[in-house]
Protein backbone atom coordinates (compact mmCIF):
# COMPACT_ATOMS: atom_id res chain seq x y z
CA UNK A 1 -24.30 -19.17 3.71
CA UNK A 2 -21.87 -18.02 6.25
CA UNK A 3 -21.60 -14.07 7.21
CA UNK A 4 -18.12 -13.37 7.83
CA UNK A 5 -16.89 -10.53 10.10
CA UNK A 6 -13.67 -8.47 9.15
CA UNK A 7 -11.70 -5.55 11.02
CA UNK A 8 -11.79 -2.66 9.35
CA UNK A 9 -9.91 0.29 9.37
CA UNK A 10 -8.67 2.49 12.42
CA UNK A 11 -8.72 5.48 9.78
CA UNK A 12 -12.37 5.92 9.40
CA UNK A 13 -13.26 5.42 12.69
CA UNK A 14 -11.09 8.35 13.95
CA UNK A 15 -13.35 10.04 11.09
CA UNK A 16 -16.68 8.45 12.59
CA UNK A 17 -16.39 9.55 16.42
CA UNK A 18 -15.64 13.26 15.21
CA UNK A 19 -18.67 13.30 13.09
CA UNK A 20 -21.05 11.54 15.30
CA UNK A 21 -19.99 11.00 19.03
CA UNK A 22 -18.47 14.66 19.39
CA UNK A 23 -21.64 14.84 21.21
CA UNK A 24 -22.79 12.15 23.05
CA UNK A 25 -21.33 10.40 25.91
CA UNK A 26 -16.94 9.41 25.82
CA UNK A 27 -15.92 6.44 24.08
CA UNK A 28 -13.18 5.91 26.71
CA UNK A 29 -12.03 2.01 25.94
CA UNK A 30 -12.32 -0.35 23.16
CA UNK A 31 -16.38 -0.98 22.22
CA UNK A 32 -16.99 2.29 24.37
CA UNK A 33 -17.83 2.75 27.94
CA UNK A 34 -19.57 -0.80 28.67
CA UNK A 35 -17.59 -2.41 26.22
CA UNK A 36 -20.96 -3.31 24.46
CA UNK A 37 -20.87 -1.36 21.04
CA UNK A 38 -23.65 0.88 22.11
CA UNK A 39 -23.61 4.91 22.20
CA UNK A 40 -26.17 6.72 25.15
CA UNK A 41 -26.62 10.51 25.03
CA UNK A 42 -26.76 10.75 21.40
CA UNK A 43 -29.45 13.20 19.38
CA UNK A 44 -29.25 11.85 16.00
CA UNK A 45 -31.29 14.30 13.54
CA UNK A 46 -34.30 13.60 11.71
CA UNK A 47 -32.82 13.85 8.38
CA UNK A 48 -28.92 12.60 7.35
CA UNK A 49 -27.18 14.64 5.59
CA UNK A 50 -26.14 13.19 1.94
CA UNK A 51 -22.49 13.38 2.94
CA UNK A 52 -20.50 14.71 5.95
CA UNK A 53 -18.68 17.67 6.08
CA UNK A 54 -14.88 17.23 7.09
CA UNK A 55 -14.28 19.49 10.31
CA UNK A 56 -10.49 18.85 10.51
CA UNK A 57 -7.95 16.12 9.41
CA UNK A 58 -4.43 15.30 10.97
CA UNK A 59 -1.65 12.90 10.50
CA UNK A 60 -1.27 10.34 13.13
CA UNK A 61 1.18 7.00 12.85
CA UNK A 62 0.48 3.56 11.83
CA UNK A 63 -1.70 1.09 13.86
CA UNK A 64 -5.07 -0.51 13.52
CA UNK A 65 -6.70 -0.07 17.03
CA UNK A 66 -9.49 2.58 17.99
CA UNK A 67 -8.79 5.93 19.56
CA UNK A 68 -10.65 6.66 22.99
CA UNK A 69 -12.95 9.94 23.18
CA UNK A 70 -12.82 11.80 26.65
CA UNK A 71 -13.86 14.93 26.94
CA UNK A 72 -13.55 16.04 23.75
CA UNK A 73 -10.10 14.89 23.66
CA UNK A 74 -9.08 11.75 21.52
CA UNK A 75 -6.27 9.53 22.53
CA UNK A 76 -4.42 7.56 19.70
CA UNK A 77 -1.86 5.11 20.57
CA UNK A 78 -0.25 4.54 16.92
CA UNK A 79 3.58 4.20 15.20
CA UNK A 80 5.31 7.09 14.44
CA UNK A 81 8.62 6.35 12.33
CA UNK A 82 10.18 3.70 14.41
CA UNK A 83 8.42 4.05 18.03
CA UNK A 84 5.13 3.72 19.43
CA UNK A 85 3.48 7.25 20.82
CA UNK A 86 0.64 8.50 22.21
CA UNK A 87 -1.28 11.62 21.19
CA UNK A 88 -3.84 13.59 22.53
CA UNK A 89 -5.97 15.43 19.72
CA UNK A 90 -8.48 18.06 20.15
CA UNK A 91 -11.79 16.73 19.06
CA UNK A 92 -13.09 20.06 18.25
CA UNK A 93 -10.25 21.70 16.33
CA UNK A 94 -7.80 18.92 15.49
CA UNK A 95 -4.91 20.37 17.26
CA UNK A 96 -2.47 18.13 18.90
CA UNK A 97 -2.41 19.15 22.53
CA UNK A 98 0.67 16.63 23.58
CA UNK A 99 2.69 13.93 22.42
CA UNK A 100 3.73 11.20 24.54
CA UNK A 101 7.60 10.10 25.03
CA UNK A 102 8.62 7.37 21.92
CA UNK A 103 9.33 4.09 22.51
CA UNK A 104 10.61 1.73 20.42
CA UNK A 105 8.39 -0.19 18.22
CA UNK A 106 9.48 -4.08 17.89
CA UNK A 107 9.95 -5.57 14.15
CA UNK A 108 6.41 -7.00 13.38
CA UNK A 109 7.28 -10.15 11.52
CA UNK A 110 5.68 -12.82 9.30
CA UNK A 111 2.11 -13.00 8.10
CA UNK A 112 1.53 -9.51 10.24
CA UNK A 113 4.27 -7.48 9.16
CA UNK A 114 2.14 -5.54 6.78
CA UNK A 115 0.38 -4.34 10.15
CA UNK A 116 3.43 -3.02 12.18
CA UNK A 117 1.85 -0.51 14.61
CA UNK A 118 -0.04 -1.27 17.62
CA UNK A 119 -4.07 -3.74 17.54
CA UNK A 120 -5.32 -2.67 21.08
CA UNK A 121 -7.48 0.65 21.60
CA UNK A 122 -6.32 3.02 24.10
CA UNK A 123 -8.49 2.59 27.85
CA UNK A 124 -8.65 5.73 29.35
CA UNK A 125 -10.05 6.34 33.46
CA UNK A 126 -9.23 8.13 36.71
CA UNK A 127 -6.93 10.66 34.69
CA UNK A 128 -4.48 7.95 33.37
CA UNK A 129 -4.63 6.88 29.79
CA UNK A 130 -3.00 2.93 29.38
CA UNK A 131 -1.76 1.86 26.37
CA UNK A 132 -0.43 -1.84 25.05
CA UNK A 133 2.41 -1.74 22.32
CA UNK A 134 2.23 -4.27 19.64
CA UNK A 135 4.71 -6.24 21.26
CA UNK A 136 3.03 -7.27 24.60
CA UNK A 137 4.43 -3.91 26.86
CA UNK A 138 2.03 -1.74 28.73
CA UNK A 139 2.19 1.55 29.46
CA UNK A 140 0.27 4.17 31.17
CA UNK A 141 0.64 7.86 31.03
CA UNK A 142 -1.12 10.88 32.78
CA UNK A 143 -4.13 11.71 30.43
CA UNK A 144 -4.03 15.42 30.83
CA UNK A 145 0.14 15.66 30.29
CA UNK A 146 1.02 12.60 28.27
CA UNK A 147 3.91 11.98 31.25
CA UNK A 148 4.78 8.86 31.51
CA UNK A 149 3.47 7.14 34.83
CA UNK A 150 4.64 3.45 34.58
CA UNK A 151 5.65 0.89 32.13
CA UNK A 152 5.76 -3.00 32.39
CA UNK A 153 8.09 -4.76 30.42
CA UNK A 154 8.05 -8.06 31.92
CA UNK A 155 5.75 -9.74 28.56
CA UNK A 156 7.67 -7.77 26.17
CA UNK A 157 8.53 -9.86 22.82
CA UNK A 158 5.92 -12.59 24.34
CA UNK A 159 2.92 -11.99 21.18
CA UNK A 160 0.96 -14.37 19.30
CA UNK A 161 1.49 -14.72 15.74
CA UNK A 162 -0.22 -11.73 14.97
CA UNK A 163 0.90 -9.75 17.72
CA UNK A 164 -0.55 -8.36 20.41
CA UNK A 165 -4.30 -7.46 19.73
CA UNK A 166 -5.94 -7.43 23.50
CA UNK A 167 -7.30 -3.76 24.68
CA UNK A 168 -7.14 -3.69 28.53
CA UNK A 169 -9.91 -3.16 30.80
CA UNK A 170 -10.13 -0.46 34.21
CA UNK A 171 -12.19 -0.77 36.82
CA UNK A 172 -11.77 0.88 40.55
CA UNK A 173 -8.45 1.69 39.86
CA UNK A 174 -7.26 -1.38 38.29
CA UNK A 175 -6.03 -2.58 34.88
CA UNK A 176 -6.94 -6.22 33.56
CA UNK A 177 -4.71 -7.19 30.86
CA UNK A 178 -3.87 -10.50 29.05
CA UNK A 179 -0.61 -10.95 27.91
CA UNK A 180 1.46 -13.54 26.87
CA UNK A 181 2.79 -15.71 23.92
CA UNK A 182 1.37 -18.19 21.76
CA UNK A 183 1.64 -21.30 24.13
CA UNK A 184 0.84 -20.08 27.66
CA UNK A 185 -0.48 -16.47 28.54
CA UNK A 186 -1.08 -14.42 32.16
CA UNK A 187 -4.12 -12.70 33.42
CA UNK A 188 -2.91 -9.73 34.90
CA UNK A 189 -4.60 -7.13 37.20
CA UNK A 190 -2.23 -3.82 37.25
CA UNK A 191 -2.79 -0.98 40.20
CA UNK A 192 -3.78 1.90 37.61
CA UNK A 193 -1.66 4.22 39.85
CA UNK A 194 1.19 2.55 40.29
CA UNK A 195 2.01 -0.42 37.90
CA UNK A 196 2.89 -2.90 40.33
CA UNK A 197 0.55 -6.36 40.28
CA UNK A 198 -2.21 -6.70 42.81
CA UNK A 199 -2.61 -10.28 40.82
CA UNK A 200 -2.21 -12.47 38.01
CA UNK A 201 -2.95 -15.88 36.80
CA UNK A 202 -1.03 -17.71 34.45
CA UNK A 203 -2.51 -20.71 32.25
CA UNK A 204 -4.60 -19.71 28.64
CA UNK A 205 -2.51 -18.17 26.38
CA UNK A 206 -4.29 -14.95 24.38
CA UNK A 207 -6.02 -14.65 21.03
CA UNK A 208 -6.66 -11.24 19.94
CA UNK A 209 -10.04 -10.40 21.80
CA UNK A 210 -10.61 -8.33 24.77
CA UNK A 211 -11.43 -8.94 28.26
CA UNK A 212 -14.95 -7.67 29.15
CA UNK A 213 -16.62 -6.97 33.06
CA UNK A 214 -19.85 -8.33 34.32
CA UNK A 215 -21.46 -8.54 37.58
CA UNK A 216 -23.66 -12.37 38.52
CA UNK A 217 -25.53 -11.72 41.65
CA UNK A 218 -23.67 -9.17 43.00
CA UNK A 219 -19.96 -10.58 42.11
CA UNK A 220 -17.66 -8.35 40.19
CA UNK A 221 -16.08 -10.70 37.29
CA UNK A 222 -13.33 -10.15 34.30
CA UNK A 223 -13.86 -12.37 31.96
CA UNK A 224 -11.51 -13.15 29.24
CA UNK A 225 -11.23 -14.87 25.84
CA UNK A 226 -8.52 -17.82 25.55
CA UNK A 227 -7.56 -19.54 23.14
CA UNK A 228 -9.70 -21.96 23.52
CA UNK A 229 -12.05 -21.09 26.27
CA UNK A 230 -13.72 -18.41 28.59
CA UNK A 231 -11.78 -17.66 32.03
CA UNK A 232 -13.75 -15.79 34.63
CA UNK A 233 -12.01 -14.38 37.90
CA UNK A 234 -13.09 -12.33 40.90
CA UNK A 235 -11.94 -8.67 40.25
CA UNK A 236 -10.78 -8.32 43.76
CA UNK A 237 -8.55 -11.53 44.35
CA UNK A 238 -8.08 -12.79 41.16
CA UNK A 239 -9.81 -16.40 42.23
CA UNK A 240 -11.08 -18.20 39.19
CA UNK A 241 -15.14 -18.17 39.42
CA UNK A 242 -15.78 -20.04 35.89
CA UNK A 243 -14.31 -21.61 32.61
CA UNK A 244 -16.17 -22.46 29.27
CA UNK A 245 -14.42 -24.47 26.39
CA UNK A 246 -14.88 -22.47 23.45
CA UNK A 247 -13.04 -24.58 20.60
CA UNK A 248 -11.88 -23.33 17.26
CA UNK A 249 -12.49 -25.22 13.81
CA UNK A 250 -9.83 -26.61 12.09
CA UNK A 251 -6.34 -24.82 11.28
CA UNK A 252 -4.84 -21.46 13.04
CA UNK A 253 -6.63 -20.69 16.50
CA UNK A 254 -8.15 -17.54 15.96
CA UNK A 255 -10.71 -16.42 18.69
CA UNK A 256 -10.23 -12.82 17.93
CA UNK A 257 -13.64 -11.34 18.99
CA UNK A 258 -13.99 -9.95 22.46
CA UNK A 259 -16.97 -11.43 24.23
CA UNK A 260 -20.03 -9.48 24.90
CA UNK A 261 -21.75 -9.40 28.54
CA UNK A 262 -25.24 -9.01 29.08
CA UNK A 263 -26.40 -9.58 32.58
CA UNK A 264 -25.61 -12.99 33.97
CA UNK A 265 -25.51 -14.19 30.12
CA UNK A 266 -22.15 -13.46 28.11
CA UNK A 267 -21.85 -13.60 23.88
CA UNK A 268 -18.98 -15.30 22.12
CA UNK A 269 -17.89 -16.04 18.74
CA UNK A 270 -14.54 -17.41 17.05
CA UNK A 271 -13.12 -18.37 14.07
CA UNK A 272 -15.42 -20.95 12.63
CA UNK A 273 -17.32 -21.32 15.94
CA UNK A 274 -20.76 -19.84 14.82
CA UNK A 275 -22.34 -16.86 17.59
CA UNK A 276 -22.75 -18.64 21.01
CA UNK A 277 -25.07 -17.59 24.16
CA UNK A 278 -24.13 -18.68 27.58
CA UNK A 279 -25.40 -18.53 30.85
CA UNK A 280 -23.71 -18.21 34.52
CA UNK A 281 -25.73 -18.80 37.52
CA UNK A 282 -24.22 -18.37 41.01
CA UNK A 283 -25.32 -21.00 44.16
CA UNK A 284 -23.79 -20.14 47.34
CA UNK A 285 -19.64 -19.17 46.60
CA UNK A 286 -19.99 -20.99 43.21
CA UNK A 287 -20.85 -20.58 40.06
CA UNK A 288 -22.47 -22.93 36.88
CA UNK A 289 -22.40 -21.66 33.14
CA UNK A 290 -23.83 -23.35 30.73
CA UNK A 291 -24.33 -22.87 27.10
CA UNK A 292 -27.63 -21.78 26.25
CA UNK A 293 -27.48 -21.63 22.07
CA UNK A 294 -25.34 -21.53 19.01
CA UNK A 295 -25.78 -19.99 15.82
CA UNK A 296 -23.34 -21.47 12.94
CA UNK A 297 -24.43 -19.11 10.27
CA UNK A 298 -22.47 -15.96 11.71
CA UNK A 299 -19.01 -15.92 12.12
CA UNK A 300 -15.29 -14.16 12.42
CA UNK A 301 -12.58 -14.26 9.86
């Protein structure tokens, strides 16, 4: 029998990091700070307590992406009446320390309209906190003022059918993003400083999973989900290094889990695609994957 993998929601989690990252190490991007699910620097006790005791609650807007924990500040990127905000919370006391500018939130429509704020977690580096509304914008804002420090437009209103879902990336001062509509997408690299485009790439348009980093024998890769396959590029230049189909089963295309990079071998799963294990080997300037194993009793609904 199939395990199936759902989303759950953004609600508890704000609960979970108070109660058990507080701390350890920040949780400063989606899947924390290697985008691998795992927490360092963290003393659990001998002995868990029955049931937690609430240290605070507060009130944030609508949306079902994670916040981002650094230095005991959280950073939620949510729906507040009829805009999308950013808040900065106290992780110790609760109090709100500053609330972005609003923007406008776009109408989520059809099957996602119960869902109307904004999928993708909050990255948060070098001072700047970047955000990406439901609707395909991105915006990045001083992390220690909430002022606004750019904002691309340029994909707004471009979203799959569930809206945007991807959580951007930073690395050495720049933002990987992929944005785009249901047909035909762009890889993006943003200067985190400035906003303006050191590169992009257009071709695979986006599902809902996340780009992920990983270095193969000494090269510095982004590697992001399609729609239907892997796309590696340099970090640097933006020159494609390696591509692996990864089909869907039958009906919607739905590769909504972010891949998962361990080494020179990288972790993917989609909807009705099973858990798969590849591997990338690099020979001179070029570089080989090849798929190593599947697993069709685990995956994503």
């Amino acid at each position: 029998m199939k395990t199936m993998i759902n989303r759950f929601s953004a609600t508890s989690l704000i609960i979970l990091m108070t109660a058990l990252v507080i701390d350890a190490q920040d949780w400063p991007q989606w899947r924390g700070t290697n985008r691998d699910g795992k927490v360092t620097g963290f003393d659990y006790p001998k002995a868990w307590p029955e049931q937690l005791t609430q240290a605070w609650k507060v009130t944030v807007g609508l949306g079902d992406a994670t916040p981002a924990l650094v230095k005991d500040k959280i950073y939620v990127y949510s729906k507040v009446g009829e805009n999308e905000v950013m808040q900065c919370i106290d992780a110790a006391t609760g109090k709100q320390l500053w609330q972005s500018a609003a923007y406008p939130a776009p109408a989520v429509t059809g099957p996602a309209a119960s869902h109307p704020g904004p999928r993708s977690s909050v990255a948060v580096a070098e001072g700047k906190a970047v955000a990406v509304g439901v609707g395909g914008d991105i915006a990045c804002f001083d992390a220690a003022t909430g002022m606004l420090l750019w904002r691309n437009e340029e994909y707004k209103g471009q979203v799959p059918q569930f809206f945007t879902g991807m959580s951007p990336v930073i690395s050495s001062g720049i933002c990987y993003a992929h944005l785009g509509g249901p047909k035909t997408g762009t890889f993006i690299a943003f200067d985190l400083a400035s906003g303006s485009i050191k590169w992009k790439v257009e071709g695979e348009a986006p599902p809902y999973g996340s780009p992920v980093l990983m270095t193969v024998d000494g090269t510095k890769q982004v590697v992001f989900q399609g729609q239907t396959k892997l796309v590696s590029f340099n970090l640097a230049d933006g020159k494609q290094l390696w591509e692996l189909e990864t089909p869907v089963g039958t009906g919607r295309v739905n590769n909504a889990a972010s891949p998962v990079a361990d080494g020179n071998r990288i972790y993917y799963t989609g909807l009705n695609n099973g858990v798969n294990a590849a591997e990338i080997k690099k020979t001179g300037n070029s570089f080989t994957v090849s798929k190593l194993w599947t697993n069709p009793e685990f995956t994503t609904a």
